[in-house]
C-alpha atoms as a PDB file:
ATOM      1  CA  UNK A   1       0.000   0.000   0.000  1.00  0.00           C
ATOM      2  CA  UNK A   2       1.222   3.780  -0.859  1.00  0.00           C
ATOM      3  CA  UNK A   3       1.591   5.335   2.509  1.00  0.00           C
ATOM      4  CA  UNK A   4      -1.088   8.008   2.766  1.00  0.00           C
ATOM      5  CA  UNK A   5      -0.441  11.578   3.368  1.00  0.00           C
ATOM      6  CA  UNK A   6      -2.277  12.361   7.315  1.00  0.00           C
ATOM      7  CA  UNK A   7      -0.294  15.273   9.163  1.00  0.00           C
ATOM      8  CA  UNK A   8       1.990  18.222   8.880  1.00  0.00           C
ATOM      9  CA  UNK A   9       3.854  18.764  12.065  1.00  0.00           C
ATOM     10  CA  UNK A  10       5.869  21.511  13.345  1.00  0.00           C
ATOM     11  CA  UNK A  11       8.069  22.129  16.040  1.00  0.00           C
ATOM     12  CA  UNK A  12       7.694  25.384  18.326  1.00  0.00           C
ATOM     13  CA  UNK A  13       9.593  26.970  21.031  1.00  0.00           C
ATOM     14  CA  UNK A  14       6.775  28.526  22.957  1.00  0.00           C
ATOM     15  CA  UNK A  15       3.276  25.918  22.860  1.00  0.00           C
ATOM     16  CA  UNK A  16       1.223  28.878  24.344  1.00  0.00           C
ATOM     17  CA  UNK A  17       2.095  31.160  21.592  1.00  0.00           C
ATOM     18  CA  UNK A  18       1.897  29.153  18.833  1.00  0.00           C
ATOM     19  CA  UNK A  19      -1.833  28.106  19.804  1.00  0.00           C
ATOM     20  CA  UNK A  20      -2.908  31.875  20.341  1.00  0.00           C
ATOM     21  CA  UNK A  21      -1.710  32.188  17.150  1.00  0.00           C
ATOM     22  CA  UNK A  22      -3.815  29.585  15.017  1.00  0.00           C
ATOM     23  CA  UNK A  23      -6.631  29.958  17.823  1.00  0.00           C
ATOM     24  CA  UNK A  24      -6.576  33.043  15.887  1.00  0.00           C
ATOM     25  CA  UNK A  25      -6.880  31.800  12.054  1.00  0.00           C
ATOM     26  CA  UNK A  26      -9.856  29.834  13.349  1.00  0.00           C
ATOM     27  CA  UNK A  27      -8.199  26.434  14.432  1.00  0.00           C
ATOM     28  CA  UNK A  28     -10.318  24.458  16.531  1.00  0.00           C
ATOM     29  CA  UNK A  29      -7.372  23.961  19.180  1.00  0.00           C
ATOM     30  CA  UNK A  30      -9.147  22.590  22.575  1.00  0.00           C
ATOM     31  CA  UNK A  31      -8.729  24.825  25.663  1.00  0.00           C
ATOM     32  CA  UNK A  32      -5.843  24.044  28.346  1.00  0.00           C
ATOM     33  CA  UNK A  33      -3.756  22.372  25.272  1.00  0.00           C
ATOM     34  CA  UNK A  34      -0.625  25.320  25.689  1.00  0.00           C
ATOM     35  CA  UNK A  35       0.622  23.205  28.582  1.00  0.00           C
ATOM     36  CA  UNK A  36       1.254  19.929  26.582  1.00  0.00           C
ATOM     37  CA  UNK A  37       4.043  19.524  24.749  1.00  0.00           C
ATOM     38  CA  UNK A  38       2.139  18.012  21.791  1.00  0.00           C
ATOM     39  CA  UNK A  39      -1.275  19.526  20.067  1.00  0.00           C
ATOM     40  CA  UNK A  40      -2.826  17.975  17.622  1.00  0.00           C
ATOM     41  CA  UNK A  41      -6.253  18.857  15.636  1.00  0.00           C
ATOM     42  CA  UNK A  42      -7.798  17.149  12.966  1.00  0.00           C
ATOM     43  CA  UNK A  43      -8.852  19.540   9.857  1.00  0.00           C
ATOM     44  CA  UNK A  44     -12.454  18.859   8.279  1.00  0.00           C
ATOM     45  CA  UNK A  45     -10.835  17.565   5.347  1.00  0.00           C
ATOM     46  CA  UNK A  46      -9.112  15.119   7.599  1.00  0.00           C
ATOM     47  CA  UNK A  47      -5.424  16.266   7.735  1.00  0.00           C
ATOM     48  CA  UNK A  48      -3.638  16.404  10.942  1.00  0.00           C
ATOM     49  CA  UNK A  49      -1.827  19.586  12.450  1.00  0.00           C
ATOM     50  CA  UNK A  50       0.406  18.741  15.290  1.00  0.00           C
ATOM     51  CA  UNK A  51       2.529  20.720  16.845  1.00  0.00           C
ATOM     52  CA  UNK A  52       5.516  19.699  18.988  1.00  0.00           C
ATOM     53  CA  UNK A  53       8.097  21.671  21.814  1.00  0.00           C
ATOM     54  CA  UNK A  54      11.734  20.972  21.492  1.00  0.00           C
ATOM     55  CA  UNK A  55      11.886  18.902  24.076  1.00  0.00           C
ATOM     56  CA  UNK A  56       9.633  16.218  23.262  1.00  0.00           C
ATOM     57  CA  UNK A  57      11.346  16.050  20.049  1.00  0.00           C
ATOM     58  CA  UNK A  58      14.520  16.038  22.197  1.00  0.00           C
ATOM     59  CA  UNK A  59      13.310  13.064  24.113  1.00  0.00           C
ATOM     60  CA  UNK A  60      13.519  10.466  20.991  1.00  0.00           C
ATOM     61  CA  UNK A  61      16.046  12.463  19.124  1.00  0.00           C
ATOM     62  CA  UNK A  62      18.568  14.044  21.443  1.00  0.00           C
ATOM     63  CA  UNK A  63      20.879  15.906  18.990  1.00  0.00           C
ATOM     64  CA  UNK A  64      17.623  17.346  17.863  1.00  0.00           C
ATOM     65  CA  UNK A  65      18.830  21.334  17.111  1.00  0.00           C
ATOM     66  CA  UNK A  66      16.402  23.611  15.716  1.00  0.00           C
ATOM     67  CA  UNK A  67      19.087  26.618  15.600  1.00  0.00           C
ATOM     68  CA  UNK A  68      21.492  24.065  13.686  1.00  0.00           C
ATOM     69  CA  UNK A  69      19.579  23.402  10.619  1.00  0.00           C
ATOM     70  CA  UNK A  70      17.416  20.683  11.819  1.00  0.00           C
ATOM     71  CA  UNK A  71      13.698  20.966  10.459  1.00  0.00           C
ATOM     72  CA  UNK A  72      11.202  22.378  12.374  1.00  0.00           C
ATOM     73  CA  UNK A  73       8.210  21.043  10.236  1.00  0.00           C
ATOM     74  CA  UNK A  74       7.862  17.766   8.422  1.00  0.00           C
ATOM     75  CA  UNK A  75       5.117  15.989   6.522  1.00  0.00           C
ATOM     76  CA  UNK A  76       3.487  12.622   7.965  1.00  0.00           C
ATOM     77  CA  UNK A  77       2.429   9.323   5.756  1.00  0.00           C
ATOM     78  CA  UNK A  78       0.583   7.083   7.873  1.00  0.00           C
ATOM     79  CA  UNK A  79       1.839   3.729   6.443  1.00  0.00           C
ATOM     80  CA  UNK A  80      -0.437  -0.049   6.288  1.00  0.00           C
ATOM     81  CA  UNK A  81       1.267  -1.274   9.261  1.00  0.00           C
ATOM     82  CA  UNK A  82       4.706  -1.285  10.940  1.00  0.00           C
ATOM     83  CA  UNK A  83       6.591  -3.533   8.073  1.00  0.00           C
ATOM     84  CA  UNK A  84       5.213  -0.604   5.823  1.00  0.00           C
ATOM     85  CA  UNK A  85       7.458   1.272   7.239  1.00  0.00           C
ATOM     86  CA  UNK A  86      10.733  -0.484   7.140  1.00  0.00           C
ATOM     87  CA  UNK A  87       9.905  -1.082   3.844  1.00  0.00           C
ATOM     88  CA  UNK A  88       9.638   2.175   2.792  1.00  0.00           C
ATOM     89  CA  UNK A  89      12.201   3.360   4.379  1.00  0.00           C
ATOM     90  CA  UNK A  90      14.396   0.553   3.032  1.00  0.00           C
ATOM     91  CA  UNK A  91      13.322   1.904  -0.150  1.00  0.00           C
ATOM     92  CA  UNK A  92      13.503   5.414  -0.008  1.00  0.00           C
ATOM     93  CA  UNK A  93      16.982   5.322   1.456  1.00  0.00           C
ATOM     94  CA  UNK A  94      17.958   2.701  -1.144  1.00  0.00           C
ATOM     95  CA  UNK A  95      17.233   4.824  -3.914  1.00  0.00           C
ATOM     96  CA  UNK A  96      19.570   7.796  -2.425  1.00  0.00           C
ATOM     97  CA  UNK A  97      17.435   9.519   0.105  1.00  0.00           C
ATOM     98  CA  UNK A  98      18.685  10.453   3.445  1.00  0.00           C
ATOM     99  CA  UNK A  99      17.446   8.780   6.422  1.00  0.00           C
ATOM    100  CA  UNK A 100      17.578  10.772   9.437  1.00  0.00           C
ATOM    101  CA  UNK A 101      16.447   8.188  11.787  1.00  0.00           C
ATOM    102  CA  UNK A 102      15.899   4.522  11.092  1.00  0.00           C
ATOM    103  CA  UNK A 103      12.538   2.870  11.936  1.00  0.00           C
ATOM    104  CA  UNK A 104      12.015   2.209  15.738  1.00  0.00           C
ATOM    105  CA  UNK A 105       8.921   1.726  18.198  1.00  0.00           C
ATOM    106  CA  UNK A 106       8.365   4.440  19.356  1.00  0.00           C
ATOM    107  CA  UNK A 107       7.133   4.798  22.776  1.00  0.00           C
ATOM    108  CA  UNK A 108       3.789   6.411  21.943  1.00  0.00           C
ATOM    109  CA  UNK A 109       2.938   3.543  20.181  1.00  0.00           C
ATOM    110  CA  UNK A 110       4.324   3.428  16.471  1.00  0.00           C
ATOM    111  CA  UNK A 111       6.768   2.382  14.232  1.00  0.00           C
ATOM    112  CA  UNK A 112       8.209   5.772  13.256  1.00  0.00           C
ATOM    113  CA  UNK A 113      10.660   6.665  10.811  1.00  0.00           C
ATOM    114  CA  UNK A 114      12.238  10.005   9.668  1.00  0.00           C
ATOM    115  CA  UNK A 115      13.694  10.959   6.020  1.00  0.00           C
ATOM    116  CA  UNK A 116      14.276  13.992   3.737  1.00  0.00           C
ATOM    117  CA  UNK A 117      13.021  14.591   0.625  1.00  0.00           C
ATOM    118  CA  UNK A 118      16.016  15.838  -1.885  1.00  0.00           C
ATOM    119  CA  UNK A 119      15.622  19.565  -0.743  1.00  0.00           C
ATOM    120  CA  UNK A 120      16.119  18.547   2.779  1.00  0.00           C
ATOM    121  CA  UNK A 121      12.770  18.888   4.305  1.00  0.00           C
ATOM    122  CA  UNK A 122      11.596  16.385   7.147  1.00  0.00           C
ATOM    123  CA  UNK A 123       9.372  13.548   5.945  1.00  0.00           C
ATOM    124  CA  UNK A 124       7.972  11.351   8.658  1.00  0.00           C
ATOM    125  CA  UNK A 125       6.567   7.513   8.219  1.00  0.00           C
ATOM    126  CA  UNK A 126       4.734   5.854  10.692  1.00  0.00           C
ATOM    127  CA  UNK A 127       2.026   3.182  11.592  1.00  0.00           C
ATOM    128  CA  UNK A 128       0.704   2.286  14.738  1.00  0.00           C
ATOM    129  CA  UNK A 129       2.109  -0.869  16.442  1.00  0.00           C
ATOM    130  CA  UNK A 130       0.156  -3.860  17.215  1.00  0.00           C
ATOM    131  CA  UNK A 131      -1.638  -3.800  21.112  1.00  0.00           C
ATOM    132  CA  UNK A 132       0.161  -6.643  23.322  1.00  0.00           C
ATOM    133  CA  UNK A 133      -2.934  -8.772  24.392  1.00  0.00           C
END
């Protein structure tokens, strides 16, 4: 399956600021959310806006530095399951692309991975891992 396009995420400095602002444009961002350290609302169309403070970035990517030319917003595919991802990784890096950060499970409950496209810009593949029963 052709991972599907599902969220555009950014990283921000100051949560409480950043929401005021898109509170502003008309985002639908729920009260009390400037204290988390990651927002997400869904669009009506169905894409995802999330928005992320350095440090919980930090916590999965530690060299993580958004003053030394690391992105600070990436695009999300939502991938068929976790071998999806491996997979496409496997192939994107294969064919010349760099991978930032090799699939893992992620401790939120995916398999994430994290490439760039050829002009550098963060691309993010993930699908959700199975429950332990």
């Amino acid at each position: 399956m052709t991972p599907q396009f599902d969220l555009v995420g950014a990283v921000v400095t100051d949560m409480a600021r950043t929401l005021d602002f898109y509170r502003r444009l008309g985002l639908p961002i729920p009260p009390g959310a400037e204290t988390e350290g990651h927002v997400e609302v869904t669009l009506p169309n169905g894409v995802r806006l999330a928005w992320d403070t350095v440090e919980v970035i930090r916590s999965f990517h530690p060299e993580f530095d958004p003053a030394g030319g690391n992105n600070r917003m990436s695009l999300a595919f939502r991938c068929a399951d976790p071998a999806e991802v491996d997979r496409w990784y496997a192939e994107l890096t294969g064919a010349g692309h760099h991978g930032e950060m090799p699939p893992w499970d992620a401790f939120w409950g995916q398999r994430y991975a994290v490439l760039h496209d050829p002009d550098g810009n963060g691309v993010d593949l993930f699908a959700p891992l199975p429950t332990a029963e």
